[in-house]
PDB file of N, CA and C in Angstrom:
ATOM      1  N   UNK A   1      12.551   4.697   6.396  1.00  0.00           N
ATOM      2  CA  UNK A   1      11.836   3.824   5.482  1.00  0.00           C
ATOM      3  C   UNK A   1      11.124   4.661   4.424  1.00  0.00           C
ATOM      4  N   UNK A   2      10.813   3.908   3.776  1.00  0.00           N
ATOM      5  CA  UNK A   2       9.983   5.009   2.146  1.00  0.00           C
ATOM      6  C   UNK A   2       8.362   4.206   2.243  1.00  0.00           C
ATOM      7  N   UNK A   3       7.535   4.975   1.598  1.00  0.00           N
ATOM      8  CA  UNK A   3       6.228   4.625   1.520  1.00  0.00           C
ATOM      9  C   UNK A   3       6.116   3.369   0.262  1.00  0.00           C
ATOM     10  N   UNK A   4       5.498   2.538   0.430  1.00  0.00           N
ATOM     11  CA  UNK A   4       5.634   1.270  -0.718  1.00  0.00           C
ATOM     12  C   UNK A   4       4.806   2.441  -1.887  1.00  0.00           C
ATOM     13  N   UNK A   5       3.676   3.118  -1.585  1.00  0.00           N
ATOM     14  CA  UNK A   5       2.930   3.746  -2.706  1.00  0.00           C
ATOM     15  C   UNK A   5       3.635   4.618  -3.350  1.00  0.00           C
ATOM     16  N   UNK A   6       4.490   6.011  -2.857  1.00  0.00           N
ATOM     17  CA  UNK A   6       4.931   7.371  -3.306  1.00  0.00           C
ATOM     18  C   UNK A   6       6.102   7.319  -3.006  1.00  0.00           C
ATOM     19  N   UNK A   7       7.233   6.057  -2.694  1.00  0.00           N
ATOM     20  CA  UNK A   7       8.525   6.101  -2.932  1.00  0.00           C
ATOM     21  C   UNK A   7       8.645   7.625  -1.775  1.00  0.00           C
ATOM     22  N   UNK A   8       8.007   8.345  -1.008  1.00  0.00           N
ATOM     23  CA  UNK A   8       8.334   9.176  -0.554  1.00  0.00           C
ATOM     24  C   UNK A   8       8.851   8.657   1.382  1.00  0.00           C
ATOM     25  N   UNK A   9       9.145   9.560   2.193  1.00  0.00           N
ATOM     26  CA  UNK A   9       9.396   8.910   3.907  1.00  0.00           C
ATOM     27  C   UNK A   9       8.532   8.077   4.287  1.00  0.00           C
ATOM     28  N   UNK A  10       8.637   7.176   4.720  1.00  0.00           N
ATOM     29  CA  UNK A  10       7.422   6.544   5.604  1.00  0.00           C
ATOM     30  C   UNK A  10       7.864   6.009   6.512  1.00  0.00           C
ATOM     31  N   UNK A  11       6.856   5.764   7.846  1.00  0.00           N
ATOM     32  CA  UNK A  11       7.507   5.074   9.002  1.00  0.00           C
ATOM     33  C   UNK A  11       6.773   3.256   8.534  1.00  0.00           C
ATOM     34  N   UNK A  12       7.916   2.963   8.863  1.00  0.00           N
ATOM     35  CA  UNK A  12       7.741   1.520   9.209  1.00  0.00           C
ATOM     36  C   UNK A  12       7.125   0.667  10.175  1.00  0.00           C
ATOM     37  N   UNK A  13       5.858   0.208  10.672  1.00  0.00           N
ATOM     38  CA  UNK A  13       5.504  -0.160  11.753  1.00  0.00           C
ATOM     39  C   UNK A  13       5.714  -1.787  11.600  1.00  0.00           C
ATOM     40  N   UNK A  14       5.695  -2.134  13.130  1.00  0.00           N
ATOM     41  CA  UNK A  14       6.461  -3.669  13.021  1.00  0.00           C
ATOM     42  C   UNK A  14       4.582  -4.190  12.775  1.00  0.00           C
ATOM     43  N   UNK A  15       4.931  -5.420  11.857  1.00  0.00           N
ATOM     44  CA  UNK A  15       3.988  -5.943  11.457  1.00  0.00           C
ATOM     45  C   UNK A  15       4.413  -7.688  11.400  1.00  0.00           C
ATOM     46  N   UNK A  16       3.275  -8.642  11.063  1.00  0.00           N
ATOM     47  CA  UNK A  16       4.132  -9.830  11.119  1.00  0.00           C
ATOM     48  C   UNK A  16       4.113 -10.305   9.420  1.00  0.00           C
ATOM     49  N   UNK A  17       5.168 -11.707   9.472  1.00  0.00           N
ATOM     50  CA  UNK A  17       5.671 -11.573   8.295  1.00  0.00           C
ATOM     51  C   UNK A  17       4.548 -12.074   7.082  1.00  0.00           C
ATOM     52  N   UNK A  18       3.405 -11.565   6.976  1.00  0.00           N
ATOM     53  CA  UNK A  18       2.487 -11.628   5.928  1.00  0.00           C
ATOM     54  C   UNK A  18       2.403 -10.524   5.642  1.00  0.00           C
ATOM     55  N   UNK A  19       2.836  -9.209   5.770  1.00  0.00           N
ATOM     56  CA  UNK A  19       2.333  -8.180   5.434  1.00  0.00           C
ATOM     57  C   UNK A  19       3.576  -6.932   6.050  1.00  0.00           C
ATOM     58  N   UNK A  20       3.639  -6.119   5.108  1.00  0.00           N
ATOM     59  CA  UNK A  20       4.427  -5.066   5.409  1.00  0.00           C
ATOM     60  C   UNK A  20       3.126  -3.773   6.046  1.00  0.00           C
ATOM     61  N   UNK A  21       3.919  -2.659   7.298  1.00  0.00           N
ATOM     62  CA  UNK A  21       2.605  -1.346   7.322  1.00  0.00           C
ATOM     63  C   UNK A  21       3.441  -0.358   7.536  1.00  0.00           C
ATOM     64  N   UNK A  22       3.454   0.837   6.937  1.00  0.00           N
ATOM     65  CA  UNK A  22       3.614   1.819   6.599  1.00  0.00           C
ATOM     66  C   UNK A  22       2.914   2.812   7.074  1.00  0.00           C
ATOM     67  N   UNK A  23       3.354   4.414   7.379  1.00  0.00           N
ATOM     68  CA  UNK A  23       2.224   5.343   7.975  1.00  0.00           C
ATOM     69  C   UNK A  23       2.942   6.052   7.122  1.00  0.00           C
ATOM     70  N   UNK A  24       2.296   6.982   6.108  1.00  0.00           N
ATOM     71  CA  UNK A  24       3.050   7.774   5.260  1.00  0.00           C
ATOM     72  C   UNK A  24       2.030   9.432   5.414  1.00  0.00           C
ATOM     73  N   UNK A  25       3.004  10.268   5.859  1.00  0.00           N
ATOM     74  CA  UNK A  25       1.957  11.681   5.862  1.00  0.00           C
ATOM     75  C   UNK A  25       1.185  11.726   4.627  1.00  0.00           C
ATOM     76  N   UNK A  26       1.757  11.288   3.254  1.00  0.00           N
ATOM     77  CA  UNK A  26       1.415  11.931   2.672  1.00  0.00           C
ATOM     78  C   UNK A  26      -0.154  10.578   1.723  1.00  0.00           C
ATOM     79  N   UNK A  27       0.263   9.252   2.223  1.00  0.00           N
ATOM     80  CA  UNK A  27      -0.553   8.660   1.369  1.00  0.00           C
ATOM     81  C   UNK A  27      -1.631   7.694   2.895  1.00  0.00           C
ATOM     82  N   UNK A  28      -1.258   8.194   4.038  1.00  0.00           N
ATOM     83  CA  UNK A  28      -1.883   7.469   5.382  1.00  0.00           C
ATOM     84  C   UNK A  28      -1.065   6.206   5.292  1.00  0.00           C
ATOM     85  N   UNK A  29      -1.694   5.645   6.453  1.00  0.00           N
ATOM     86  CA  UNK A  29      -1.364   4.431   7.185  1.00  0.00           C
ATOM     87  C   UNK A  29      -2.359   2.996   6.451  1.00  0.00           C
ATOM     88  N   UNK A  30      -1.175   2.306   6.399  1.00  0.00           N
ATOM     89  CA  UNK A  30      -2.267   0.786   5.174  1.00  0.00           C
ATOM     90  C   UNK A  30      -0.725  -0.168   5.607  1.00  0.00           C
ATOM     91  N   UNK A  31      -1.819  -1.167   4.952  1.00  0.00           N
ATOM     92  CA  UNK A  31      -0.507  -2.515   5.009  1.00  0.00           C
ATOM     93  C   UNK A  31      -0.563  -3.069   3.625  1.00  0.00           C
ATOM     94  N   UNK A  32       0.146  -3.807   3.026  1.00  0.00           N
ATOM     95  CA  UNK A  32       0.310  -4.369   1.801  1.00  0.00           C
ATOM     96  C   UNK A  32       0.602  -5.876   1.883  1.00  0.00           C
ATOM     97  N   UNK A  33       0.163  -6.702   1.424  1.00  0.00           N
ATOM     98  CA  UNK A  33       0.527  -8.219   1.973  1.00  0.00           C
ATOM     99  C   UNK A  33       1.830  -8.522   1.043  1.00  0.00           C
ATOM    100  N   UNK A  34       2.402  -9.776   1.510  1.00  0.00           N
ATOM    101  CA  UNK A  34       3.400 -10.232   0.917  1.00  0.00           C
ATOM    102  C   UNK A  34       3.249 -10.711  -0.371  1.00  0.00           C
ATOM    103  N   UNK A  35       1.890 -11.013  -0.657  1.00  0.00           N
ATOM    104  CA  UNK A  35       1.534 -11.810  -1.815  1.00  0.00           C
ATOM    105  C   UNK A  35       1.492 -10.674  -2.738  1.00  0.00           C
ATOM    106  N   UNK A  36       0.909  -9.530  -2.601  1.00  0.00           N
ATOM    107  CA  UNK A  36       0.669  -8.141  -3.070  1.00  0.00           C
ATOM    108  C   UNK A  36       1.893  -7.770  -3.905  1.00  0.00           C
ATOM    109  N   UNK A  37       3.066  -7.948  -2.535  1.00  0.00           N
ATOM    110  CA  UNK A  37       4.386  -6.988  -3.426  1.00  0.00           C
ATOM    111  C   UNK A  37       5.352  -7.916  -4.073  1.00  0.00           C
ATOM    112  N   UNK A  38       4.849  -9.581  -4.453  1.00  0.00           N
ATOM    113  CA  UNK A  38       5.560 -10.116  -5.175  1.00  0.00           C
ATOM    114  C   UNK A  38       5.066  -9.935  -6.003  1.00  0.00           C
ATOM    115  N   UNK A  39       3.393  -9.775  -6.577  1.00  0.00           N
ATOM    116  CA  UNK A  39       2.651  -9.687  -7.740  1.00  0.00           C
ATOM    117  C   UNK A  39       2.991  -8.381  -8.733  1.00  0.00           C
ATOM    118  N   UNK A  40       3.110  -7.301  -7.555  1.00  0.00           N
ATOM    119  CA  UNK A  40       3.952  -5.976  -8.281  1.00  0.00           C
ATOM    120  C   UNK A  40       5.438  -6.286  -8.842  1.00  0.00           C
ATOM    121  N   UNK A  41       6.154  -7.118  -8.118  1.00  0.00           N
ATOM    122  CA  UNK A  41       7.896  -6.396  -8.525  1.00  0.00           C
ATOM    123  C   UNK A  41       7.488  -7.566  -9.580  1.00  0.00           C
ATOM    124  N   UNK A  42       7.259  -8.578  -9.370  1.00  0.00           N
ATOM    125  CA  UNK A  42       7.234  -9.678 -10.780  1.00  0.00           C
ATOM    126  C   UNK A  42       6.578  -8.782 -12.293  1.00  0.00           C
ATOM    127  N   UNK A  43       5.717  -7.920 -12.315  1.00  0.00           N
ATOM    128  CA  UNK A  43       5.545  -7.546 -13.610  1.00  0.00           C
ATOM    129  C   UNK A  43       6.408  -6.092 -13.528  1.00  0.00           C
ATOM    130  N   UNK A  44       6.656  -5.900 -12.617  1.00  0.00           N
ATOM    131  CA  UNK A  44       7.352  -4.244 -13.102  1.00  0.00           C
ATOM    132  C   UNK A  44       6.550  -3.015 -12.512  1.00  0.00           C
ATOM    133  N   UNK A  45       5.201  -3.547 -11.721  1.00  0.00           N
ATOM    134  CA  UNK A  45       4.353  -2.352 -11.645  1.00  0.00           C
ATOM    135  C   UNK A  45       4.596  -1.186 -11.160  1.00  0.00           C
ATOM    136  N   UNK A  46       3.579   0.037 -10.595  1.00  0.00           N
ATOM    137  CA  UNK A  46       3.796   0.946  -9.638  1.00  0.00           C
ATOM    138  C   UNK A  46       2.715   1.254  -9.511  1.00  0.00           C
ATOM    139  N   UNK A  47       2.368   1.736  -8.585  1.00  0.00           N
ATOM    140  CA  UNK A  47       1.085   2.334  -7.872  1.00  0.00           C
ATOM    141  C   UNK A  47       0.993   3.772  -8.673  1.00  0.00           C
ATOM    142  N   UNK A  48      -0.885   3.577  -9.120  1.00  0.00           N
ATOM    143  CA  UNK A  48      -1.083   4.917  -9.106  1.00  0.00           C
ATOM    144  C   UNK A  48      -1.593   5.337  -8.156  1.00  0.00           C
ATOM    145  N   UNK A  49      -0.521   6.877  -7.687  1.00  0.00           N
ATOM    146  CA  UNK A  49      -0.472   7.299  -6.538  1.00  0.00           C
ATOM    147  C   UNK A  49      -1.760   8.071  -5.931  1.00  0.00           C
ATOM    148  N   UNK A  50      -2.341   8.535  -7.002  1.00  0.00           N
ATOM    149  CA  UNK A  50      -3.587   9.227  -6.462  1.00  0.00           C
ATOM    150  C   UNK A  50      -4.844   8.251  -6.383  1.00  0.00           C
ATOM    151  N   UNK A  51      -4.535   7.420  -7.137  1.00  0.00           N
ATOM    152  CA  UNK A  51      -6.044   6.460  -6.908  1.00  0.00           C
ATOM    153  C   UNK A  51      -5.381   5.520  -5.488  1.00  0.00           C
ATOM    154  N   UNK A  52      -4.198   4.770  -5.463  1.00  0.00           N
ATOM    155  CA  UNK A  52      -4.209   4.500  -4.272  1.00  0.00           C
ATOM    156  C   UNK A  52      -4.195   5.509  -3.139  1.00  0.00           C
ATOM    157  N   UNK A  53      -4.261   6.775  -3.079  1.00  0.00           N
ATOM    158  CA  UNK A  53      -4.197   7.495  -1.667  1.00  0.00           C
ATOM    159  C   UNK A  53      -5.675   7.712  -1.335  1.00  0.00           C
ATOM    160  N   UNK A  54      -6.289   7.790  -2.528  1.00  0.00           N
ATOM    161  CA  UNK A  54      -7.742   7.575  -2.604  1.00  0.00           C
ATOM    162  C   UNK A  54      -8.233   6.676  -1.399  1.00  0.00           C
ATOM    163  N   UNK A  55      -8.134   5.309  -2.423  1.00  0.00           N
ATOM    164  CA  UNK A  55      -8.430   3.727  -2.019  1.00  0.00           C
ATOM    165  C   UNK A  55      -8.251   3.664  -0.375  1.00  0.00           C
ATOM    166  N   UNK A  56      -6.978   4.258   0.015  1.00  0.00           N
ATOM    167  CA  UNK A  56      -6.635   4.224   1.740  1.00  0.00           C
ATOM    168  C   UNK A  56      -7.681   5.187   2.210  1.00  0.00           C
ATOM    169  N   UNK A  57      -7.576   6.526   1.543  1.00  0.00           N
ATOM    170  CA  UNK A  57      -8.609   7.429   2.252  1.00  0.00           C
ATOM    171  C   UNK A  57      -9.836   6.887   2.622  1.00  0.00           C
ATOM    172  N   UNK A  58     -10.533   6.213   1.398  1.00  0.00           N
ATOM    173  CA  UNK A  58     -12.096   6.073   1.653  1.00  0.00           C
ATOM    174  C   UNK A  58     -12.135   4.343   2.857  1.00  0.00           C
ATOM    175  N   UNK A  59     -10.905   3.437   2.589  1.00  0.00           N
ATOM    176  CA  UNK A  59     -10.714   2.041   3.453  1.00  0.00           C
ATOM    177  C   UNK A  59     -10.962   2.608   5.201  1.00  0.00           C
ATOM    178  N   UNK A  60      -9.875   3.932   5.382  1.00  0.00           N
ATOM    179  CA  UNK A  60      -9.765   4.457   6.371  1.00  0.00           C
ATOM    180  C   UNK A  60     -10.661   4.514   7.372  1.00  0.00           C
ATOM    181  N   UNK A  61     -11.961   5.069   6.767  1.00  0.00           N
ATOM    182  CA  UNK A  61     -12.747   5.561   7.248  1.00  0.00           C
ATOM    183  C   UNK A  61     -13.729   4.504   8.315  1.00  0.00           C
ATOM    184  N   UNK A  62     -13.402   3.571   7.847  1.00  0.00           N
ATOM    185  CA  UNK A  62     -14.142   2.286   8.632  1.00  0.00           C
ATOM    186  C   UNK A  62     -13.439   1.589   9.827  1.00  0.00           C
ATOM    187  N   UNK A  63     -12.520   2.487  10.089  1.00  0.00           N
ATOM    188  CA  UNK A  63     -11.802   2.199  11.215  1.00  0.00           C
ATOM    189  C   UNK A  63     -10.646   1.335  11.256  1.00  0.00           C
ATOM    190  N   UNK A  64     -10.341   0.707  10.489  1.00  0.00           N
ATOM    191  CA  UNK A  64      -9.816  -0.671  10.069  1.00  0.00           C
ATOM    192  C   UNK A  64      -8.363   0.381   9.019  1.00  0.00           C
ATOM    193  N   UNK A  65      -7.215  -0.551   9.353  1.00  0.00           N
ATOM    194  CA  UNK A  65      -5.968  -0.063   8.642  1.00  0.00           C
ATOM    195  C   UNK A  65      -6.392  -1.176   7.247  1.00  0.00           C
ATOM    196  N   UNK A  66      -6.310  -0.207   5.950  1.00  0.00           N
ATOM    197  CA  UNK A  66      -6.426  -0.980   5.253  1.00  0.00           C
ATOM    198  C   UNK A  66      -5.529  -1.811   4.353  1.00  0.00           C
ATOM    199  N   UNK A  67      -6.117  -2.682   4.029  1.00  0.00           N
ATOM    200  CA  UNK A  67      -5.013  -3.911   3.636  1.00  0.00           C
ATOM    201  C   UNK A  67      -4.953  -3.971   2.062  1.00  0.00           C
ATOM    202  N   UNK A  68      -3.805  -3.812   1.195  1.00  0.00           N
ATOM    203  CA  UNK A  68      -3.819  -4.148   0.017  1.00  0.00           C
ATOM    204  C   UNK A  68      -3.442  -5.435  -0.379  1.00  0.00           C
ATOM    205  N   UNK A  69      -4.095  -6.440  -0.841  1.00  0.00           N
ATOM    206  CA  UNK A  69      -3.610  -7.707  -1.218  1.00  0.00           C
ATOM    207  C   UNK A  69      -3.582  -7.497  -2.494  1.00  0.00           C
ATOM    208  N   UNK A  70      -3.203  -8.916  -3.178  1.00  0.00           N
ATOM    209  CA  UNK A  70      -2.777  -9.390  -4.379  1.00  0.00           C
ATOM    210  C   UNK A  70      -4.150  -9.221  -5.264  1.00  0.00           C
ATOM    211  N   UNK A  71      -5.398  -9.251  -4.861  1.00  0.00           N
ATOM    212  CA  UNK A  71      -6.726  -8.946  -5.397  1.00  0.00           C
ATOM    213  C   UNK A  71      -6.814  -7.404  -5.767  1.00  0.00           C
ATOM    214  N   UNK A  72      -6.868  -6.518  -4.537  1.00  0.00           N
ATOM    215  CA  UNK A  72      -6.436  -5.090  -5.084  1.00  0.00           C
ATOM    216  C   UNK A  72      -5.694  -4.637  -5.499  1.00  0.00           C
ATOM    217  N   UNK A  73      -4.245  -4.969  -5.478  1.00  0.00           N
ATOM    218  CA  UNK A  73      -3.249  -4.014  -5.935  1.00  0.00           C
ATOM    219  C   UNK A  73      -2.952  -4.199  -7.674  1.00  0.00           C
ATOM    220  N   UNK A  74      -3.556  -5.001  -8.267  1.00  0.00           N
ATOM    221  CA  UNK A  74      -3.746  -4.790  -9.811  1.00  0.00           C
ATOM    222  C   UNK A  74      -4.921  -3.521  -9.948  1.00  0.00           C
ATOM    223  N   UNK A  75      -6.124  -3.277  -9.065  1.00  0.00           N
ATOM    224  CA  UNK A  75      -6.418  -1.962  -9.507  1.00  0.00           C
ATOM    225  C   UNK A  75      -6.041  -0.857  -9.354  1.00  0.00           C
ATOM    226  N   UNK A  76      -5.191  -0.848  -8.331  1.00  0.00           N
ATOM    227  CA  UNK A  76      -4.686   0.267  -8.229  1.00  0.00           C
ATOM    228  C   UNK A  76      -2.834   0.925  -8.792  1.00  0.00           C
ATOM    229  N   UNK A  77      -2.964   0.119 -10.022  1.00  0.00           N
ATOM    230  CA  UNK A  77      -1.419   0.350 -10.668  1.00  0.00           C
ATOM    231  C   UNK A  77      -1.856   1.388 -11.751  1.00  0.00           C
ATOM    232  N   UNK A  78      -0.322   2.160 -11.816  1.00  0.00           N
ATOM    233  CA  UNK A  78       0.008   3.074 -12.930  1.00  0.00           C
ATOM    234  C   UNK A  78      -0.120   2.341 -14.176  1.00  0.00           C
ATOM    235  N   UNK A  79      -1.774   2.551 -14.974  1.00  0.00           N
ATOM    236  CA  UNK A  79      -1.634   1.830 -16.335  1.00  0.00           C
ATOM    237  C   UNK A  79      -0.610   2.532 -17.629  1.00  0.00           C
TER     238      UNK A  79
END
């Protein structure tokens, strides 16, 4: 599987069908909702990769896998 953020390996963890999760060495472990990655492919977007590895880093920390919905993932795109 590839990381939804860095197009780079990622493992795929089974998740249910609201949300895709991902563990990527290089950007951590997060989930992305379904609503999230229609809002991206509908305009064309892409993640900027360092502010989202950020965004997971600092979510991380609270113990909690963090979740990108359709609310966050417009801040965190390649303008």
């Amino acid at each position: 599987m590839t990381c939804l953020i860095c197009n780079g390996p990622a493992t795929a963890i089974d998740a249910d069908e609201d949300y895709l999760e991902r563990a990527c060495p290089k950007c951590g472990h997060y989930r992305i909702t379904g609503a999230a990655l229609v809002l991206i492919k509908a305009h064309g977007w892409h993640f900027d990769v360092e502010l989202a590895r950020k965004w997971i880093a600092d979510n991380q920390a609270s113990g909690m896998i963090p979740i990108i919905d359709s609310h966050q993932a417009p801040r965190l795109i390649d303008v």
